[in-house]
C-alpha atoms as a PDB file:
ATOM      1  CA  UNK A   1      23.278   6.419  22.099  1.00  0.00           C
ATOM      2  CA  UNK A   2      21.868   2.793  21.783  1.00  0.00           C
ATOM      3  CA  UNK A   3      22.220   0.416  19.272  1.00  0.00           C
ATOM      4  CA  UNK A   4      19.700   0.843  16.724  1.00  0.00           C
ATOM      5  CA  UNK A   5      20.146  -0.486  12.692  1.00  0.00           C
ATOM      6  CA  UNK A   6      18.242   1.625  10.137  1.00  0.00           C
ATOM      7  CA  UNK A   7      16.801   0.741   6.714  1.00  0.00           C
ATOM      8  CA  UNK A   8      15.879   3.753   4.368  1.00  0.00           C
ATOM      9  CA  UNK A   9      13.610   3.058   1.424  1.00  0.00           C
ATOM     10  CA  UNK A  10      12.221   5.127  -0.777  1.00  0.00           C
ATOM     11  CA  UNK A  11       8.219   6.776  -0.787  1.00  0.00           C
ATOM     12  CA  UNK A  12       7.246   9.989  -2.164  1.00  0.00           C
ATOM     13  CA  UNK A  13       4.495  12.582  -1.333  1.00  0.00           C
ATOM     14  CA  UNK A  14       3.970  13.282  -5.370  1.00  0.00           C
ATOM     15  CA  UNK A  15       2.934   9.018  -5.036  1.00  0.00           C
ATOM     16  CA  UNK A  16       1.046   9.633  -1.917  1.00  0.00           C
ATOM     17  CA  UNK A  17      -1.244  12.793  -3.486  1.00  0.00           C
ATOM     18  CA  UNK A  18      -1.590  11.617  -7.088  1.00  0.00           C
ATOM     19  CA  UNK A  19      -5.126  12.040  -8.402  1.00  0.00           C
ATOM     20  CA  UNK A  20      -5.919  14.281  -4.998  1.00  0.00           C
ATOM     21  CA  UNK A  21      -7.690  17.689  -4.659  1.00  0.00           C
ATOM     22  CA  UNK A  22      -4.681  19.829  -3.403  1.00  0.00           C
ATOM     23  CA  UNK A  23      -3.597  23.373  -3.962  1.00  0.00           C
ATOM     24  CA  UNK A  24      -1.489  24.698  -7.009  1.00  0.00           C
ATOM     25  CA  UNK A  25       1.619  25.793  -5.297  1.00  0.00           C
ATOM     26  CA  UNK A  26       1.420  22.258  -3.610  1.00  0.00           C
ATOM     27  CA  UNK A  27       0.926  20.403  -6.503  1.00  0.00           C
ATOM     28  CA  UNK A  28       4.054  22.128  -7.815  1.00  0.00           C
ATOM     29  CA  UNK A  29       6.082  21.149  -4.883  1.00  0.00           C
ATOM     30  CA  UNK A  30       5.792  17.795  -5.270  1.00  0.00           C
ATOM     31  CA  UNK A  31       6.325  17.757  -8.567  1.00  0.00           C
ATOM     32  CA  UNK A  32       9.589  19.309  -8.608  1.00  0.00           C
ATOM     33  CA  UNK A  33      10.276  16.838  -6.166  1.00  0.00           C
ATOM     34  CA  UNK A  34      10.340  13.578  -8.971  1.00  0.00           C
ATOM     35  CA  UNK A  35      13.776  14.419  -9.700  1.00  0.00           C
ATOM     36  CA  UNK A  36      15.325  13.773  -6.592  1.00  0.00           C
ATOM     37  CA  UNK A  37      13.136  10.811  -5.979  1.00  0.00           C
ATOM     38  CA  UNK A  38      13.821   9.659  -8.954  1.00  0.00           C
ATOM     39  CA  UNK A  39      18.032   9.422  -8.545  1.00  0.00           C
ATOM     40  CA  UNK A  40      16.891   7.740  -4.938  1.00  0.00           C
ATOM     41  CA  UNK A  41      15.212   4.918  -6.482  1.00  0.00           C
ATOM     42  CA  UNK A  42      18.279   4.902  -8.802  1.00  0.00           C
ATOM     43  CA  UNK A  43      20.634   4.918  -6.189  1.00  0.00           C
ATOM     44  CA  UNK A  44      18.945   2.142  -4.375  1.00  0.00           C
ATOM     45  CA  UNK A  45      18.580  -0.326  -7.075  1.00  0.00           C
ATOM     46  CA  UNK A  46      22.243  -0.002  -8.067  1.00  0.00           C
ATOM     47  CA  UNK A  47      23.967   0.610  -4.926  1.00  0.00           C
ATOM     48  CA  UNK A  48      21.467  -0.410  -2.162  1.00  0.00           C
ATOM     49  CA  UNK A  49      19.944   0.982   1.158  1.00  0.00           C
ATOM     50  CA  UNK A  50      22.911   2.028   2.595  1.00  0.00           C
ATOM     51  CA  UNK A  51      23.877   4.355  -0.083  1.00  0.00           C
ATOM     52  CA  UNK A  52      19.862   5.730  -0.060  1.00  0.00           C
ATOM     53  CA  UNK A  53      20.915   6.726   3.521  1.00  0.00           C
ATOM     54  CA  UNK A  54      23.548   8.522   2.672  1.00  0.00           C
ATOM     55  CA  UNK A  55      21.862  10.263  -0.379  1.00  0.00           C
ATOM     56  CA  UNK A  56      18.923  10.969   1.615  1.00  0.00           C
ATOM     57  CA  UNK A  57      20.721  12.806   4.476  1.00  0.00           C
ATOM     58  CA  UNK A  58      23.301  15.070   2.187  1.00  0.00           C
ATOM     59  CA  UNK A  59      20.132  15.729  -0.240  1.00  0.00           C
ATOM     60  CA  UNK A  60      18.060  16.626   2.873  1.00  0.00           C
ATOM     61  CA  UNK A  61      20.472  18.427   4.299  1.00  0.00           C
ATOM     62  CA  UNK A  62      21.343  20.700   1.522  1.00  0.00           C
ATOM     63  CA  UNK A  63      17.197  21.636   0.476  1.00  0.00           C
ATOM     64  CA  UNK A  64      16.156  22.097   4.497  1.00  0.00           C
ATOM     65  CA  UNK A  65      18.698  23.302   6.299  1.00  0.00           C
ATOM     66  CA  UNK A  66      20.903  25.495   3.413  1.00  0.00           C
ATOM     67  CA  UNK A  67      17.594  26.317   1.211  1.00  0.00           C
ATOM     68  CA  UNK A  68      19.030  24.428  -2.148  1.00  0.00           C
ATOM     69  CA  UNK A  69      16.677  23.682  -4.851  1.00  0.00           C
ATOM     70  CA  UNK A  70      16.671  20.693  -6.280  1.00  0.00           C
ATOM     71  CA  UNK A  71      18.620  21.069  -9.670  1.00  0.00           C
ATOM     72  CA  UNK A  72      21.569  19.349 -11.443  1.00  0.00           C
ATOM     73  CA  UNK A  73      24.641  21.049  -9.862  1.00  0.00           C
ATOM     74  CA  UNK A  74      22.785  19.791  -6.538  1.00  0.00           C
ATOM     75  CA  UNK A  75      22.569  16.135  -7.884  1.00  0.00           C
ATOM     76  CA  UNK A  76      25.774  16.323  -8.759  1.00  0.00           C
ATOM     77  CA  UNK A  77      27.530  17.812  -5.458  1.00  0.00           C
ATOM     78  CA  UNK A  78      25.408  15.202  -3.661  1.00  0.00           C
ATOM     79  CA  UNK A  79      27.053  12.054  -5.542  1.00  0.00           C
ATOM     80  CA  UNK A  80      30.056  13.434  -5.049  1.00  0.00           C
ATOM     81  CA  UNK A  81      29.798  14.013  -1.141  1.00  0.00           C
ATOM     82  CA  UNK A  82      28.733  10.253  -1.235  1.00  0.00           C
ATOM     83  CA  UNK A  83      31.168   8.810  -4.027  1.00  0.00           C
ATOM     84  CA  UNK A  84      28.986   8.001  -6.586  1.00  0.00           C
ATOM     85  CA  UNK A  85      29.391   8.629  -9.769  1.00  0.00           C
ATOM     86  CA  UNK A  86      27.373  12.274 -11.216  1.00  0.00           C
ATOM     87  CA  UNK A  87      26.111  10.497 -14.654  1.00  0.00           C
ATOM     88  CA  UNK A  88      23.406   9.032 -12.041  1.00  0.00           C
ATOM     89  CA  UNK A  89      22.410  12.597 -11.730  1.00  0.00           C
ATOM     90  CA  UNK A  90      20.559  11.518 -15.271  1.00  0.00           C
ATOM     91  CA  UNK A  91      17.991   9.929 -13.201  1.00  0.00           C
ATOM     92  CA  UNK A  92      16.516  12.793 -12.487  1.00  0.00           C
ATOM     93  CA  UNK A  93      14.425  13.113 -15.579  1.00  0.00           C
ATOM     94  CA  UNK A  94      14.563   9.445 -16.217  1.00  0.00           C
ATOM     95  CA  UNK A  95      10.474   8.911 -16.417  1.00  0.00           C
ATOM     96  CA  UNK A  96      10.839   5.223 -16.752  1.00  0.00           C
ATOM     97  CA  UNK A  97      12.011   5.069 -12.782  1.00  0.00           C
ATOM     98  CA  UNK A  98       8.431   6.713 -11.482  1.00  0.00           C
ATOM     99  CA  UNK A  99       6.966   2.865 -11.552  1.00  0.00           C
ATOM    100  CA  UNK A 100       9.355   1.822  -9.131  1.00  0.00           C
ATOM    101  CA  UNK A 101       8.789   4.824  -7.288  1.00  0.00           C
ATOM    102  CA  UNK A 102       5.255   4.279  -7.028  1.00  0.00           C
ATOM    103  CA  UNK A 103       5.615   0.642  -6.391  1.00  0.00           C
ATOM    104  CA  UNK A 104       8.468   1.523  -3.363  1.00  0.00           C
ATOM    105  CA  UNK A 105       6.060   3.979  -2.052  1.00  0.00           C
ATOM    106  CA  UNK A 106       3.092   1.279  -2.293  1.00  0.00           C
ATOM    107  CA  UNK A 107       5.659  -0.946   0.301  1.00  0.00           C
ATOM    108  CA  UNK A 108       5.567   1.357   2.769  1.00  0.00           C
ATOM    109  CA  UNK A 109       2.008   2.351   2.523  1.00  0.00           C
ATOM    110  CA  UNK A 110       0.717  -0.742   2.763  1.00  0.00           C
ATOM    111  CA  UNK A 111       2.114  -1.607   5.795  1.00  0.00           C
ATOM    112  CA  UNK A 112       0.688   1.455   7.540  1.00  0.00           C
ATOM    113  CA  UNK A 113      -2.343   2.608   5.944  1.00  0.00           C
ATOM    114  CA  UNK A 114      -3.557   5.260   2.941  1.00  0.00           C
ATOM    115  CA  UNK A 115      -4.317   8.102   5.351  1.00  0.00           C
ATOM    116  CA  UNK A 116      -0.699   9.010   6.392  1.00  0.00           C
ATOM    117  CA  UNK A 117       1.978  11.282   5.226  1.00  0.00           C
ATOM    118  CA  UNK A 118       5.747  10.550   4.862  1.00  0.00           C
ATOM    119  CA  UNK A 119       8.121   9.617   6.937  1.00  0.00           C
ATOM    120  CA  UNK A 120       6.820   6.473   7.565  1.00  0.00           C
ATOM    121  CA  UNK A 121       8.712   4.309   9.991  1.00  0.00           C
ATOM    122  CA  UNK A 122       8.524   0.652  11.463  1.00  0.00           C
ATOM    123  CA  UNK A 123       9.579  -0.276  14.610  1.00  0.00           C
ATOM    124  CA  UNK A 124       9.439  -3.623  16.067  1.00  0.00           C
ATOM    125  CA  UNK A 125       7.186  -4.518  12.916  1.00  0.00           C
ATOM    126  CA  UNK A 126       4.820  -1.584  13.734  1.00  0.00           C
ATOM    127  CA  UNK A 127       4.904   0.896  10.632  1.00  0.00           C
ATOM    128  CA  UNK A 128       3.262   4.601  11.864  1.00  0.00           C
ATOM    129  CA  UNK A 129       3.621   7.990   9.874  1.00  0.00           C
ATOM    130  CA  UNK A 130       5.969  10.119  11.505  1.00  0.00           C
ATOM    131  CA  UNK A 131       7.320  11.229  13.877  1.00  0.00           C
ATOM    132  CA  UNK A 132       7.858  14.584  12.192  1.00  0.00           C
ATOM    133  CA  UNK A 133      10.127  17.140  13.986  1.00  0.00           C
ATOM    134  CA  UNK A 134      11.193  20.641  13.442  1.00  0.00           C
ATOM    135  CA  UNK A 135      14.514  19.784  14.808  1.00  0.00           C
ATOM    136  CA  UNK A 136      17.135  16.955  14.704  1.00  0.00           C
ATOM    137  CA  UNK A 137      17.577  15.406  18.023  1.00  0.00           C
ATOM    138  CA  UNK A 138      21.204  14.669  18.805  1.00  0.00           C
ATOM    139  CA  UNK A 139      22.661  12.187  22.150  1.00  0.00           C
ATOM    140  CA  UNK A 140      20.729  11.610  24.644  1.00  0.00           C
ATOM    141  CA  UNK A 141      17.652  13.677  23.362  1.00  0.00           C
ATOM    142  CA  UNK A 142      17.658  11.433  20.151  1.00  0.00           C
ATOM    143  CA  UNK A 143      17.807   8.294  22.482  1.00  0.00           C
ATOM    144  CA  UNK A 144      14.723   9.730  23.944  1.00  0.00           C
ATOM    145  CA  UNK A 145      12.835  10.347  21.017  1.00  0.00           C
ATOM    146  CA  UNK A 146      13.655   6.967  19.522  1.00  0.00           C
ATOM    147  CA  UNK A 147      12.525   5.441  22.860  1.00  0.00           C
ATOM    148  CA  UNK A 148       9.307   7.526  22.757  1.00  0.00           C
ATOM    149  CA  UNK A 149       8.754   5.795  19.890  1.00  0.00           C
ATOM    150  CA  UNK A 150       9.280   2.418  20.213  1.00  0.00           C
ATOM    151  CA  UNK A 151       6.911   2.407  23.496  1.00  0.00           C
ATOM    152  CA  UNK A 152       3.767   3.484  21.381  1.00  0.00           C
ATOM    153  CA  UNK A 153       4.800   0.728  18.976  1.00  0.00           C
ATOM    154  CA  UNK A 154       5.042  -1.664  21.673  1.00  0.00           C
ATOM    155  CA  UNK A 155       1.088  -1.166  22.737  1.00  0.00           C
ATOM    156  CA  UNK A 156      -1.028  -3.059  20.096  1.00  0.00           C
ATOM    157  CA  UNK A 157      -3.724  -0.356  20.536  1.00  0.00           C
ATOM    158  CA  UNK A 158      -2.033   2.482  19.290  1.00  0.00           C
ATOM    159  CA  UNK A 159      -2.305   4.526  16.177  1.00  0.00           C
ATOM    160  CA  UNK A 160      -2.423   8.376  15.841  1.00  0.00           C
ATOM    161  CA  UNK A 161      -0.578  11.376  17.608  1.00  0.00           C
ATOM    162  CA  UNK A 162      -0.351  14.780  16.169  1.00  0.00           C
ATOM    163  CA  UNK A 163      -0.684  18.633  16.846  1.00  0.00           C
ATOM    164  CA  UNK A 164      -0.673  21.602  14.965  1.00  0.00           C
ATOM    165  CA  UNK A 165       2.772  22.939  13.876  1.00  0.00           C
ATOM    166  CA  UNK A 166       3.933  25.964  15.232  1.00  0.00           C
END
């Protein structure tokens, strides 16, 4: 509903709670999570931000609102839906990428702060952690949102709202 340009890049909770005291089932979470992060960081070096998007938004799709695991026939589907080619699906057990995961993940932290989640976003050269929503806005509503959020970037003296999920 307005004109707004976005840039995805990649950060990843398993970055963001390495060497932290966090539950078991958590800790396996994230870690099942390298392989997708890992074909991200793949995707963006060799095809760009763009692309990420896309990736990012079929991937997401597919795990949170249809209950997919992360696993090769996913990978492959994915690249598929957004013209890549599937032998990038390798880059889901590619180790050697989780460097320039981390050091992605280190961009975007250090422009908001070590005591944050993901997403992260930046607005008007403000970088806060969230918003996080349980739904997707859509028209007006997302206009809203969006708006919301660019007026607490605007005042210099923000930094923190939250409340308990329901």
């Amino acid at each position: 509903v307005g004109d707004v340009e976005t840039t995805f890049h990649v950060m990843r909770l398993s970055a963001l709670n390495e060497g932290k005291d966090v539950p078991q089932d958590y800790k396996d979470m994230i870690e099942r999570g390298w392989g997708p992060v890992r074909l991200a960081i793949k995707i963006e070096q060799e095809h760009g931000s763009a692309k990420l998007r896309e990736y990012y938004t079929a991937i997401g799709t597919k795990r949170h609102n249809e209950q997919r695991e992360f696993e090769p026939e996913l990978y492959d589907e994915v690249l598929t839906e957004i013209g890549l080619p599937t032998e990038l699906a390798a880059a889901a057990d590619d180790t050697s990428l989780d460097e320039a995961v981390r050091a992605s993940h280190q961009v975007g932290i250090d422009k908001v702060g070590e005591d944050v989640g993901t997403p992260v976003i930046e607005v008007a050269g403000v970088a806060f952690f969230g918003p996080v929503l349980q739904s997707i806005p859509r028209g007006e509503t997302a206009g809203t949102v969006f708006d919301g959020a660019r007026a607490l970037a605007s005042f210099p003296d923000f930094f923190e709202l939250k409340r308990t999920r329901k």
